[in-house]
N, C-alpha and C. Protein backbone atom coordinates (compact mmCIF):
# COMPACT_ATOMS: atom_id res chain seq x y z
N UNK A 1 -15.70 -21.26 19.84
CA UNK A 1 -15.66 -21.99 18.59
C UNK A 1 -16.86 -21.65 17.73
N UNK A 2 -18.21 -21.74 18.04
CA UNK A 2 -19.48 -21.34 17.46
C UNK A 2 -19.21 -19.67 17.39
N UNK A 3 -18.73 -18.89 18.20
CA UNK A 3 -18.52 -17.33 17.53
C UNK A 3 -18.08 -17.55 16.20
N UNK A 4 -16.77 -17.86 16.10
CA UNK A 4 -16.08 -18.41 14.90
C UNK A 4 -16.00 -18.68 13.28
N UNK A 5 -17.66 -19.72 13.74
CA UNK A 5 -17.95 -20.28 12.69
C UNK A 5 -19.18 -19.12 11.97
N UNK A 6 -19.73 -18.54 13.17
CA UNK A 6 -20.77 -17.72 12.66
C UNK A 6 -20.30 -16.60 12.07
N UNK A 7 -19.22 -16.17 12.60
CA UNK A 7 -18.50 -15.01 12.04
C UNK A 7 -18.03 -15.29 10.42
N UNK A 8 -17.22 -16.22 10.22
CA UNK A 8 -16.99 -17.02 9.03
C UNK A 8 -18.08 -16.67 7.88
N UNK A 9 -19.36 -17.66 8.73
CA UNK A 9 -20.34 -17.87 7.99
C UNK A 9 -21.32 -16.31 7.66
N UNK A 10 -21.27 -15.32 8.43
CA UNK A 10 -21.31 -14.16 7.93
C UNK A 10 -20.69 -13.30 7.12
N UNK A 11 -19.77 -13.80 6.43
CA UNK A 11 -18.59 -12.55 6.35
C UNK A 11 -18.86 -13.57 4.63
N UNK A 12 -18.70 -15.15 4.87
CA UNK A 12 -19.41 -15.72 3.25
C UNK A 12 -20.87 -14.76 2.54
N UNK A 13 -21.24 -14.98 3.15
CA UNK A 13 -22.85 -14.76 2.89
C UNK A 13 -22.55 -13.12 2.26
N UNK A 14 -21.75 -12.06 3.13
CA UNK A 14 -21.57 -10.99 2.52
C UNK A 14 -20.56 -11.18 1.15
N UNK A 15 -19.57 -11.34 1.09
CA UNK A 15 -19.16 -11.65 0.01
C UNK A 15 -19.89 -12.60 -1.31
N UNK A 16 -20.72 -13.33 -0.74
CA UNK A 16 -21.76 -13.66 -2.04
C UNK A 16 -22.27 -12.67 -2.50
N UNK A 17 -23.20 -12.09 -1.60
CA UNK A 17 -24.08 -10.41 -2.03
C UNK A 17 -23.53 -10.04 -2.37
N UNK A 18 -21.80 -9.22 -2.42
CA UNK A 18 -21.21 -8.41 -3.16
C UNK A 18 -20.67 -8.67 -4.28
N UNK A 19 -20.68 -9.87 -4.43
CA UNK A 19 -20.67 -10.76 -6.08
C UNK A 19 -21.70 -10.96 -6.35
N UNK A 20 -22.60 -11.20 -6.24
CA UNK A 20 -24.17 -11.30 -7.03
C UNK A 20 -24.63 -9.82 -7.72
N UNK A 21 -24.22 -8.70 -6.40
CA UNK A 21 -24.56 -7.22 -7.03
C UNK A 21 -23.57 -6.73 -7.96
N UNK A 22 -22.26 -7.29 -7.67
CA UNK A 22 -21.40 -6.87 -8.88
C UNK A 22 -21.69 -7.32 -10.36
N UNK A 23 -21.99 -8.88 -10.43
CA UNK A 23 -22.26 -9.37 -11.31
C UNK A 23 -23.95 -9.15 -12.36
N UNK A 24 -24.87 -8.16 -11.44
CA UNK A 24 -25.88 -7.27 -11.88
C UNK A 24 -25.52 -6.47 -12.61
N UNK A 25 -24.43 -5.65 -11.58
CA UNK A 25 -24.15 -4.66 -12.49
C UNK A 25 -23.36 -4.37 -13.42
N UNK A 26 -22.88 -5.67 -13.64
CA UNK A 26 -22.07 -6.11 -14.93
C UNK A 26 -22.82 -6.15 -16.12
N UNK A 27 -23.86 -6.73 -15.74
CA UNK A 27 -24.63 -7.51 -16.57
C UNK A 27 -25.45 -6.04 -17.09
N UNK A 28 -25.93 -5.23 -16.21
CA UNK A 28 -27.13 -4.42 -16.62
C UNK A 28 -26.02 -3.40 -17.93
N UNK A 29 -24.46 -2.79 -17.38
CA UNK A 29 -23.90 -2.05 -18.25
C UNK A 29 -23.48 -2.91 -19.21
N UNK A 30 -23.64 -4.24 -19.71
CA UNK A 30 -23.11 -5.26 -20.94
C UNK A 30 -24.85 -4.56 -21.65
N UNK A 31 -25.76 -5.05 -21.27
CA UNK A 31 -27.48 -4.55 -21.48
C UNK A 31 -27.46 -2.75 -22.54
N UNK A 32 -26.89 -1.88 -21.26
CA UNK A 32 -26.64 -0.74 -21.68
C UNK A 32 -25.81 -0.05 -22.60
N UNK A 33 -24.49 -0.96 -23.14
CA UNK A 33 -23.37 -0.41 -23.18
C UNK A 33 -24.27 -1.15 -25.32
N UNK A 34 -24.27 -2.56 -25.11
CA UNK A 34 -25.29 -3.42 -26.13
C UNK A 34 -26.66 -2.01 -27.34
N UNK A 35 -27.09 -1.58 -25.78
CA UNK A 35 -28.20 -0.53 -26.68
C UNK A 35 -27.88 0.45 -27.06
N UNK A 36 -26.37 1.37 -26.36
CA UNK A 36 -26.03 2.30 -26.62
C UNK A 36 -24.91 2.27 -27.96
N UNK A 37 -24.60 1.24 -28.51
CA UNK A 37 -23.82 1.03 -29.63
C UNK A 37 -24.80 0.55 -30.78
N UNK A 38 -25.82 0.72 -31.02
CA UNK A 38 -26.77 0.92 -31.65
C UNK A 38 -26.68 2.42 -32.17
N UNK A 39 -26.67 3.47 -31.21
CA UNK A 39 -27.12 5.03 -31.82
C UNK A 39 -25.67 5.16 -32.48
N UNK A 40 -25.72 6.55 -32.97
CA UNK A 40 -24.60 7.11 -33.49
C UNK A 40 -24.22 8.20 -32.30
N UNK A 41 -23.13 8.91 -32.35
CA UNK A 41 -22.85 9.80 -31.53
C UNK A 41 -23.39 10.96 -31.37
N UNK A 42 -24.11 11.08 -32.99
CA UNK A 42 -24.91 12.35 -32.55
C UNK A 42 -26.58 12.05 -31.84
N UNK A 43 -26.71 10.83 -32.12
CA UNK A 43 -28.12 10.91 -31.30
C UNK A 43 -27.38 10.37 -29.32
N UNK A 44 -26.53 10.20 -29.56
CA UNK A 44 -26.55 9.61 -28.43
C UNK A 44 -25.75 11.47 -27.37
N UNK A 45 -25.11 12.08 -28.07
CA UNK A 45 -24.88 13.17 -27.96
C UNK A 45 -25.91 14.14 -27.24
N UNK A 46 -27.70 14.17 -27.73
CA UNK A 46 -28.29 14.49 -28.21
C UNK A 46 -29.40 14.07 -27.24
N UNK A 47 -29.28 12.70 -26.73
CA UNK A 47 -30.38 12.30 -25.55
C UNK A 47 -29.71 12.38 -24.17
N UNK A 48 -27.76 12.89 -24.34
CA UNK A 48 -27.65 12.97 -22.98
C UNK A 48 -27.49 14.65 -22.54
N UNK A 49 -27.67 15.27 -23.88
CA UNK A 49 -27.95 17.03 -23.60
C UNK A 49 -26.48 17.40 -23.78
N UNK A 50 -25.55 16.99 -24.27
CA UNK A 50 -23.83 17.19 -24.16
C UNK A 50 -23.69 17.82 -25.91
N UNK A 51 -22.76 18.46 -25.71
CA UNK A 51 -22.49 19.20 -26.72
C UNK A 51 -21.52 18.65 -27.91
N UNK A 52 -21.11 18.62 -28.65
CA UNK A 52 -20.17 17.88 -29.84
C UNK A 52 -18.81 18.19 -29.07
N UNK A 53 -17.97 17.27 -28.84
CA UNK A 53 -16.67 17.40 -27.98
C UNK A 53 -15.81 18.34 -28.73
N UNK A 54 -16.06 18.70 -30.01
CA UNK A 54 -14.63 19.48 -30.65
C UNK A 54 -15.33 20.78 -30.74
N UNK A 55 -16.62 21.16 -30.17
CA UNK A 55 -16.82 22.47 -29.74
C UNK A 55 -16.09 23.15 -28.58
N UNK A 56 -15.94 22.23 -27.64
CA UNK A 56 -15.30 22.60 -26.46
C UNK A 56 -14.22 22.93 -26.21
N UNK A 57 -13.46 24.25 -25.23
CA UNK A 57 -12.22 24.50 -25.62
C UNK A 57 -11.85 24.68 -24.34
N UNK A 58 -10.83 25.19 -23.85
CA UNK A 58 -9.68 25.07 -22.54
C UNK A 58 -10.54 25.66 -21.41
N UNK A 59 -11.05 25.47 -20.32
CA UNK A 59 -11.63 26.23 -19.40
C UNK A 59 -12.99 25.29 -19.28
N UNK A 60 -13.58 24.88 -20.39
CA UNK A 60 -15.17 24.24 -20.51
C UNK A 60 -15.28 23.05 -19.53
N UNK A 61 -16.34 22.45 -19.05
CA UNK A 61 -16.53 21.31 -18.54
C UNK A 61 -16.56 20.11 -18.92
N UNK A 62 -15.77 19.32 -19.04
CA UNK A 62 -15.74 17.85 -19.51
C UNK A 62 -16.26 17.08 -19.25
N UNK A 63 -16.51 17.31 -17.49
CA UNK A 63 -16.74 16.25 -16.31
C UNK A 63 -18.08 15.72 -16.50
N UNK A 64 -19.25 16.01 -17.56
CA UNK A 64 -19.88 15.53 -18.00
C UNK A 64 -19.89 14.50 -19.18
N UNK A 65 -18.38 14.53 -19.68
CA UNK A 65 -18.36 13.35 -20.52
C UNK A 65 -17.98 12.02 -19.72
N UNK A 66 -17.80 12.41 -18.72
CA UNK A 66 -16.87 11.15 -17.68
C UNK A 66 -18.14 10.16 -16.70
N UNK A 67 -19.07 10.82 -16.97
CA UNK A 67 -20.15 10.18 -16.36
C UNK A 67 -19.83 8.34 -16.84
N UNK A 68 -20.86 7.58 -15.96
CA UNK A 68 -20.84 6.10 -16.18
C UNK A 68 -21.60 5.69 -16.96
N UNK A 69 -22.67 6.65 -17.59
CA UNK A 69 -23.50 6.15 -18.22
C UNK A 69 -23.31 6.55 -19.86
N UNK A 70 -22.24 7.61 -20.08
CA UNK A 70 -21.63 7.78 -21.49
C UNK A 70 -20.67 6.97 -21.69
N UNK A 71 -21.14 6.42 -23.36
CA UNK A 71 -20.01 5.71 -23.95
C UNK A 71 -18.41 5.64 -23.92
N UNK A 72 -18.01 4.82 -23.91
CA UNK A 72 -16.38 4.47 -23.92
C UNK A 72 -15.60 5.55 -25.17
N UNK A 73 -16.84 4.93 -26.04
CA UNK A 73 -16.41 6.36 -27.92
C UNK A 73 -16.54 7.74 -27.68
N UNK A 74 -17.76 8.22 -26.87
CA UNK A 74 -17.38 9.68 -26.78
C UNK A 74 -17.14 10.06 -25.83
N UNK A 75 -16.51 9.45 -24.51
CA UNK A 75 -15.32 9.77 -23.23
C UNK A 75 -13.92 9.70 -23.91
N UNK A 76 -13.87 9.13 -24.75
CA UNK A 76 -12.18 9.09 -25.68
C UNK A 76 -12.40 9.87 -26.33
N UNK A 77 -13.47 10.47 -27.24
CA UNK A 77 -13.61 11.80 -27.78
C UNK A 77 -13.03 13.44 -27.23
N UNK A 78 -14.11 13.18 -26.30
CA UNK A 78 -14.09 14.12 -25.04
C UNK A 78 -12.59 14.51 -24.86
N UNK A 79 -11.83 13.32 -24.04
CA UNK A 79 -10.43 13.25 -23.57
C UNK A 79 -9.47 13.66 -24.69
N UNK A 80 -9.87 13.52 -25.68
CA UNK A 80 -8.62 13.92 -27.15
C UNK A 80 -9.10 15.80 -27.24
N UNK A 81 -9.86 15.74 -27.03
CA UNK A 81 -10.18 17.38 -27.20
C UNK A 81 -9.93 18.12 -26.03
N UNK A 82 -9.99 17.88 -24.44
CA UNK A 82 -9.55 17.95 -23.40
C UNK A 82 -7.62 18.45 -23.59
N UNK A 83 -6.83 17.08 -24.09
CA UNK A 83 -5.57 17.17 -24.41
C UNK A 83 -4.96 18.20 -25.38
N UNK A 84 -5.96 18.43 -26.59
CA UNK A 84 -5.48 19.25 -27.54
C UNK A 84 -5.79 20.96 -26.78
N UNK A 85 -7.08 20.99 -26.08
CA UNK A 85 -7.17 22.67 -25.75
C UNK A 85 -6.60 22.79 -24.95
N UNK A 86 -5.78 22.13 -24.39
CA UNK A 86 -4.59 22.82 -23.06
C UNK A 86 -3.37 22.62 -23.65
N UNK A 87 -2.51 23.95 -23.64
CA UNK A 87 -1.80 23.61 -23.76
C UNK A 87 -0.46 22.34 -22.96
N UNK A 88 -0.75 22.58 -21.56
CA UNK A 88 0.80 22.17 -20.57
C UNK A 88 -0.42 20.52 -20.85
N UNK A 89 -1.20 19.74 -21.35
CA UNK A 89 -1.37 18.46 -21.56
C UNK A 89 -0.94 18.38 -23.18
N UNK A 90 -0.71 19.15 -23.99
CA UNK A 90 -0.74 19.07 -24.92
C UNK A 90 0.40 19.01 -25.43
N UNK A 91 1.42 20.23 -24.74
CA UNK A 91 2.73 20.41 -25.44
C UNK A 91 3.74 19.39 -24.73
N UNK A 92 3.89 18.35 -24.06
CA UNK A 92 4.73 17.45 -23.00
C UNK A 92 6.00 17.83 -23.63
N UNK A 93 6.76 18.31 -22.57
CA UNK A 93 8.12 18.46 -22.80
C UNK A 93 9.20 17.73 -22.43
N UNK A 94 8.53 16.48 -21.90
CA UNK A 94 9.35 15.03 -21.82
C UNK A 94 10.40 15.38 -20.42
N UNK A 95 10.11 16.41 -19.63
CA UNK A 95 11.10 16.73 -18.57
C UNK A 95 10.30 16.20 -17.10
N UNK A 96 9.48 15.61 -17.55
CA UNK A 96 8.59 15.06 -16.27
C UNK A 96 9.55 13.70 -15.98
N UNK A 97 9.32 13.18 -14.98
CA UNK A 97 10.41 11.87 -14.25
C UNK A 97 9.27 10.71 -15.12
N UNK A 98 8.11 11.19 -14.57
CA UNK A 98 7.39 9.77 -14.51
C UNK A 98 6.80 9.89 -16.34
N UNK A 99 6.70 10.38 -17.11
CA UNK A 99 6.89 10.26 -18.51
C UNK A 99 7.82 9.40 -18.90
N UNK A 100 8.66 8.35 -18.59
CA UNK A 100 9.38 7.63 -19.21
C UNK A 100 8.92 5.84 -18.67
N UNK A 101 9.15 5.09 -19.93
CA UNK A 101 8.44 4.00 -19.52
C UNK A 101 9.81 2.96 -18.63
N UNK A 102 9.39 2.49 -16.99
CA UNK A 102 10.64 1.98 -16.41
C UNK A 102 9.91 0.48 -16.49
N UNK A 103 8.93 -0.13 -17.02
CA UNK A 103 8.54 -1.54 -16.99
C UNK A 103 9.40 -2.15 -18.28
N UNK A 104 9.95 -1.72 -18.61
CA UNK A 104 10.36 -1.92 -19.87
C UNK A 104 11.74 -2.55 -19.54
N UNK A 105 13.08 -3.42 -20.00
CA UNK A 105 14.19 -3.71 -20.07
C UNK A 105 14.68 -2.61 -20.87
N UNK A 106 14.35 -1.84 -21.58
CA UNK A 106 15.24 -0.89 -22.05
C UNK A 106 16.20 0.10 -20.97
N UNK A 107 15.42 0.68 -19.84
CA UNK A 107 16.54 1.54 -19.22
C UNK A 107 17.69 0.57 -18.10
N UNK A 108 17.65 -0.44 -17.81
CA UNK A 108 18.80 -1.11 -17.57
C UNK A 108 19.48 -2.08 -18.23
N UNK A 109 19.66 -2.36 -19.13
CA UNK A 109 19.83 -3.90 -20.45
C UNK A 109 20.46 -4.69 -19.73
N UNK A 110 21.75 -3.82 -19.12
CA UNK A 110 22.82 -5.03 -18.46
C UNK A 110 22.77 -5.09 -17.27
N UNK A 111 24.12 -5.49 -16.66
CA UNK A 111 24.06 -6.21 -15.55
C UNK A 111 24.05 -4.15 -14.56
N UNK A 112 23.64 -4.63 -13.59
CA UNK A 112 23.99 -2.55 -12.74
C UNK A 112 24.54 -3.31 -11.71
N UNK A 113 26.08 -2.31 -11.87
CA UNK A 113 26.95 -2.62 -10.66
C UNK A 113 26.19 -1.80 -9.71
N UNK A 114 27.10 -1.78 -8.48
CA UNK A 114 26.71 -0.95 -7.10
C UNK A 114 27.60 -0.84 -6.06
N UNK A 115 28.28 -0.20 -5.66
CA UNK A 115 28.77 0.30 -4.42
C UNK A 115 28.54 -0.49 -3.30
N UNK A 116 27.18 -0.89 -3.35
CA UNK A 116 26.93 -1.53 -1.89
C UNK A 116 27.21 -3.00 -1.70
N UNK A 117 27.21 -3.11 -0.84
CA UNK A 117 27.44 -4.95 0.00
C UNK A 117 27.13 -5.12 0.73
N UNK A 118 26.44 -6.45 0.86
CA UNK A 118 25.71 -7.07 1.37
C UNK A 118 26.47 -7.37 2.90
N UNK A 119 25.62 -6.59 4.02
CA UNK A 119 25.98 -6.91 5.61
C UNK A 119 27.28 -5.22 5.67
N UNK A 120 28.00 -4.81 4.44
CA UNK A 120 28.39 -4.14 4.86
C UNK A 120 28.31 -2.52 4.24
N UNK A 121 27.03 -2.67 3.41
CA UNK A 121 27.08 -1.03 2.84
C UNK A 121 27.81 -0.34 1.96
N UNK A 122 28.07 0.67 2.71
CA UNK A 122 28.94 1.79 1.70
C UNK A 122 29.79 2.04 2.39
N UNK A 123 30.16 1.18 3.68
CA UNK A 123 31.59 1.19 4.46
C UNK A 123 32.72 1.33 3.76
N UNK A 124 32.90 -0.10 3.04
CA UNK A 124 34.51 -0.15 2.60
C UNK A 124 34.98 1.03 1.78
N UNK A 125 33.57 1.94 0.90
CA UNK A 125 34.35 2.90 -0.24
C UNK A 125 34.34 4.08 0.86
N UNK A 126 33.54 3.93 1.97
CA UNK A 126 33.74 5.57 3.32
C UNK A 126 35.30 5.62 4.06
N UNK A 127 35.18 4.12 4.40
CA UNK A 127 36.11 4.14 5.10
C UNK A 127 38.18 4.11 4.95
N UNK A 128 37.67 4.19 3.22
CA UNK A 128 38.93 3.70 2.67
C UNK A 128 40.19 5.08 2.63
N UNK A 129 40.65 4.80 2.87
CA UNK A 129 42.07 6.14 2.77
C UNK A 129 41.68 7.34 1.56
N UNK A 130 41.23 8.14 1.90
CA UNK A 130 41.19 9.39 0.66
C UNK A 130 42.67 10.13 -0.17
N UNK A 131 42.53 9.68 -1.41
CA UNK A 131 43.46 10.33 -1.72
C UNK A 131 43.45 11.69 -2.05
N UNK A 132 44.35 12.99 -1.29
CA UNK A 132 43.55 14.27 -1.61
C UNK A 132 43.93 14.80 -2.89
N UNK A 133 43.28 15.25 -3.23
CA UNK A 133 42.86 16.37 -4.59
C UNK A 133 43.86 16.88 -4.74
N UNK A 134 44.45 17.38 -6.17
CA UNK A 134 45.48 18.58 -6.50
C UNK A 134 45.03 20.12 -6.59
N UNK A 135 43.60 19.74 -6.40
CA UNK A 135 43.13 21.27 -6.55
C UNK A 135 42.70 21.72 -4.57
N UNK A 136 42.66 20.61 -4.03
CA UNK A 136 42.35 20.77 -2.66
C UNK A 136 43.36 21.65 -2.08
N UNK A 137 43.38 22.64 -1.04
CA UNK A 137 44.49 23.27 -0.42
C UNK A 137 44.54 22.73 1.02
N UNK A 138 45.80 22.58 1.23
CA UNK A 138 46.03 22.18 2.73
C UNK A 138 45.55 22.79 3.84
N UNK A 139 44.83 21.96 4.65
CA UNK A 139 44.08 22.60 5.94
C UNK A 139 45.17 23.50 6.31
N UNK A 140 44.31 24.53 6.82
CA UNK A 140 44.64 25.57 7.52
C UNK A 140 44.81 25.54 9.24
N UNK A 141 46.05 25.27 10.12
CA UNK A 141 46.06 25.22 11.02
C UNK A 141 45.15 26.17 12.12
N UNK A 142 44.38 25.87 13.06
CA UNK A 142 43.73 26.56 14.11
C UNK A 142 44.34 27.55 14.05
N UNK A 143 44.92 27.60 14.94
CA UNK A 143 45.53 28.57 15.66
C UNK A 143 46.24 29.74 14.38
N UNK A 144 45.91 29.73 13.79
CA UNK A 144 46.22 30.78 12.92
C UNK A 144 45.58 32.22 13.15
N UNK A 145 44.41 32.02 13.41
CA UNK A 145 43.86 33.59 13.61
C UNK A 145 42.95 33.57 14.98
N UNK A 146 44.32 33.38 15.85
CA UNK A 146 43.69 33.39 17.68
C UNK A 146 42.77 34.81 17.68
N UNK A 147 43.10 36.02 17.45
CA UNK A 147 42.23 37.10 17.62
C UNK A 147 40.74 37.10 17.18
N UNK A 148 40.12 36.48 16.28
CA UNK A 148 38.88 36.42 15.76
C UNK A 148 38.60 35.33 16.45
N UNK A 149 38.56 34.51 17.24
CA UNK A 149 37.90 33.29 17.93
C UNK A 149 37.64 33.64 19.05
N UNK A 150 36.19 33.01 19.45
CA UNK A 150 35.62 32.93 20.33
C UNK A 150 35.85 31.75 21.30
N UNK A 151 36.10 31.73 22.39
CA UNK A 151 36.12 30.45 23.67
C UNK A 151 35.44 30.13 23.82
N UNK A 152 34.19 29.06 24.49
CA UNK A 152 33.24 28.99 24.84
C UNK A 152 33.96 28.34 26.42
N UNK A 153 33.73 28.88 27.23
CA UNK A 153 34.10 28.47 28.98
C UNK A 153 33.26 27.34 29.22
N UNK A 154 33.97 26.16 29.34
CA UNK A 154 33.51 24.62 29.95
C UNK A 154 33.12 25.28 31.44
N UNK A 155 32.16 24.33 31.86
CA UNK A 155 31.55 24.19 33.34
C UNK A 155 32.73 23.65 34.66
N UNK A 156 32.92 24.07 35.30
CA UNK A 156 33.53 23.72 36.39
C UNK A 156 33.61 22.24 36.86
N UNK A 157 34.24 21.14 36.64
CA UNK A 157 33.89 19.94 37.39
C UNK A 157 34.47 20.21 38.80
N UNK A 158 33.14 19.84 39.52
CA UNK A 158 33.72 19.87 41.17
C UNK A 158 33.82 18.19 41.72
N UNK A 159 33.11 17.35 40.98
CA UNK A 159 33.45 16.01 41.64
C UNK A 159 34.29 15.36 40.97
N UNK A 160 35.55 15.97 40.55
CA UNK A 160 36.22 15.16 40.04
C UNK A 160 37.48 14.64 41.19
N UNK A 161 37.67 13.48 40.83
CA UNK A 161 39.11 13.05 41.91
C UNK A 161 40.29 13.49 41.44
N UNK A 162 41.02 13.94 43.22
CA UNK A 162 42.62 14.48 42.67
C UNK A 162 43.84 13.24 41.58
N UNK A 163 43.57 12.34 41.45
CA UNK A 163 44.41 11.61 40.48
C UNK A 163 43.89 11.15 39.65
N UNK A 164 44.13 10.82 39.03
CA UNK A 164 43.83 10.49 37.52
C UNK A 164 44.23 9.16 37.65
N UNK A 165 43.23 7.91 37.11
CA UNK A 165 44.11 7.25 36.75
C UNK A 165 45.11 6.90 35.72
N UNK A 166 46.21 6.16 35.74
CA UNK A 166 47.44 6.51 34.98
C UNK A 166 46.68 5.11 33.62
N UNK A 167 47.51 5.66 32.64
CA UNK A 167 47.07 4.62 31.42
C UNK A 167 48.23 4.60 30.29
N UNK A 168 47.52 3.74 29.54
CA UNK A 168 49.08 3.44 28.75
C UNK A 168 49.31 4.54 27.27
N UNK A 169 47.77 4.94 26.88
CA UNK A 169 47.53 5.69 26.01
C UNK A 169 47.70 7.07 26.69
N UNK A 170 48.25 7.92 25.46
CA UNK A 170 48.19 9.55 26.45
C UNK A 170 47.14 10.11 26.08
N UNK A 171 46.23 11.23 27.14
CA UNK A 171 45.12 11.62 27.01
C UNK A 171 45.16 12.22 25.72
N UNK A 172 43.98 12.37 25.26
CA UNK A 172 43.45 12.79 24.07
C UNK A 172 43.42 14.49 24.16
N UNK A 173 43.39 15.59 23.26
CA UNK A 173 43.81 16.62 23.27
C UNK A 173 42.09 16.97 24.01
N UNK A 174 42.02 18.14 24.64
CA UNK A 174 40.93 18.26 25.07
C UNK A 174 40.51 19.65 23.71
N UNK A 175 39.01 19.18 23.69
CA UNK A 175 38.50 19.82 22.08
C UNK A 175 37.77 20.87 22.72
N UNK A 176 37.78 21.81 22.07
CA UNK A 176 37.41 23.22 22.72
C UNK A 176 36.20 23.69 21.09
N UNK A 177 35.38 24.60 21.64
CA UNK A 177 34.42 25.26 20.38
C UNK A 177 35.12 26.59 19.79
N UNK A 178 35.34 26.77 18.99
CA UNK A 178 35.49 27.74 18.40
C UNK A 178 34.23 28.54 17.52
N UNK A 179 34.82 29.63 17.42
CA UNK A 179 33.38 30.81 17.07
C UNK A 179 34.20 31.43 16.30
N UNK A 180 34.02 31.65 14.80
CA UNK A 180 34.97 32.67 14.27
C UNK A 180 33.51 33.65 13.39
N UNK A 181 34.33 35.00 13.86
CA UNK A 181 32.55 36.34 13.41
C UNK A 181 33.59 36.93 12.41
N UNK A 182 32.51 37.29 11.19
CA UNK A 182 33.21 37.90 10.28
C UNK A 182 32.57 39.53 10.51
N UNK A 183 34.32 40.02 10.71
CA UNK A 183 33.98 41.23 10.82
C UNK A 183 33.26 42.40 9.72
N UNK A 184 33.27 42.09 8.16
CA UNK A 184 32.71 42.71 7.46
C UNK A 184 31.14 42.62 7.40
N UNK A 185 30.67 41.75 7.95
CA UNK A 185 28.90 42.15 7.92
C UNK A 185 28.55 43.04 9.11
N UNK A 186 28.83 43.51 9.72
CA UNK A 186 29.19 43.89 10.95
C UNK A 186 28.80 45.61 10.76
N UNK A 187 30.05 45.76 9.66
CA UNK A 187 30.14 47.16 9.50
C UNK A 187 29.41 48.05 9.29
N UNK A 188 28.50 47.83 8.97
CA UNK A 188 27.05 48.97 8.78
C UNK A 188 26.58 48.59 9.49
N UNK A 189 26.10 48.27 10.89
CA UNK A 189 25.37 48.35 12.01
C UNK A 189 25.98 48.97 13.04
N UNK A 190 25.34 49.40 13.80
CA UNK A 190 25.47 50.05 15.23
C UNK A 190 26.29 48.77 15.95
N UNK A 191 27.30 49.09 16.86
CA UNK A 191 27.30 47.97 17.92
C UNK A 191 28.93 47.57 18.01
């Protein structure tokens, strides 16, 4: 029970500290952010050694405007000139998935049916009688081209018993593998 409480009472004490230091460093960039909206962009440009953002063109380094200690005004600077010298950020060809806004009620308005049901899926539309196609052609019986098929030889059962028992259903056809080789790839090789 006293593990418990001390554990508790440790785990408070850290979460104070990490709100007291957050709330520093809230406070010190409100301090910073306060003195730095004072300069203009070119002095402030100018004391962090960074170059005018619309000098910069496709290939250059940005990653110095992204620092924490440059303004909000010339990281949005930066980023608009970033977008314009490339082209594939620049030209969006709207064929991306995630370019479209889905928080929105616009891409479903109404009600969206569905196929599925509840406990039973996509059973009833699998399982339902197919009506076939007019363009479909009628299966082609097996046994149509015995010469191109391959057998595959079942294993020997040796423990099986001499009778069978008898049943009311008649046995089921016994299913065999078939192998059918097309003889035209064939023809330009050895063999």
């Amino acid at each position: 029970m006293s593990a418990d409480f001390w554990s508790r009472r440790r785990a408070r004490v850290a979460e104070e500290e990490a709100a007291e230091a957050a709330a520093r460093a809230r406070s010190e960039d409100a301090a910073r952010e306060a003195d730095l909206e004072e300069k203009t962009d070119e002095e402030l440009l100018e004391q962090f050694g960074l170059p005018e953002p619309e000098t910069l063109s496709k290939g250059d380094d940005f990653s110095a405007f992204m620092a924490r200690e440059i303004p909000e005004r010339l990281r949005r600077r930066a980023l608009r000139r970033l977008w314009r010298s490339d082209p594939v950020l620049a030209c969006v060809d709207g064929l991306n998935d995630y370019d479209d806004d889905y928080t929105g009620g616009g891409v479903a308005t109404g009600t969206l049916k569905t196929a599925y049901r509840v406990g039973e899926g996509l059973a009833r539309r699998l399982t339902a009688p197919r009506e076939p196609d007019a363009a479909e052609e009628p299966p082609v019986p097996a046994a149509a081209e015995e010469p191109d098929v391959a057998v595959a030889a079942a294993p020997e059962e040796t423990d099986t018993p001499d009778e069978a028992p008898e049943s009311a259903e008649p046995p089921a056809p016994r299913r065999r593998m078939r192998f059918a080789f097309d003889d035209s790839s064939n023809s330009g090789q050895n063999g």
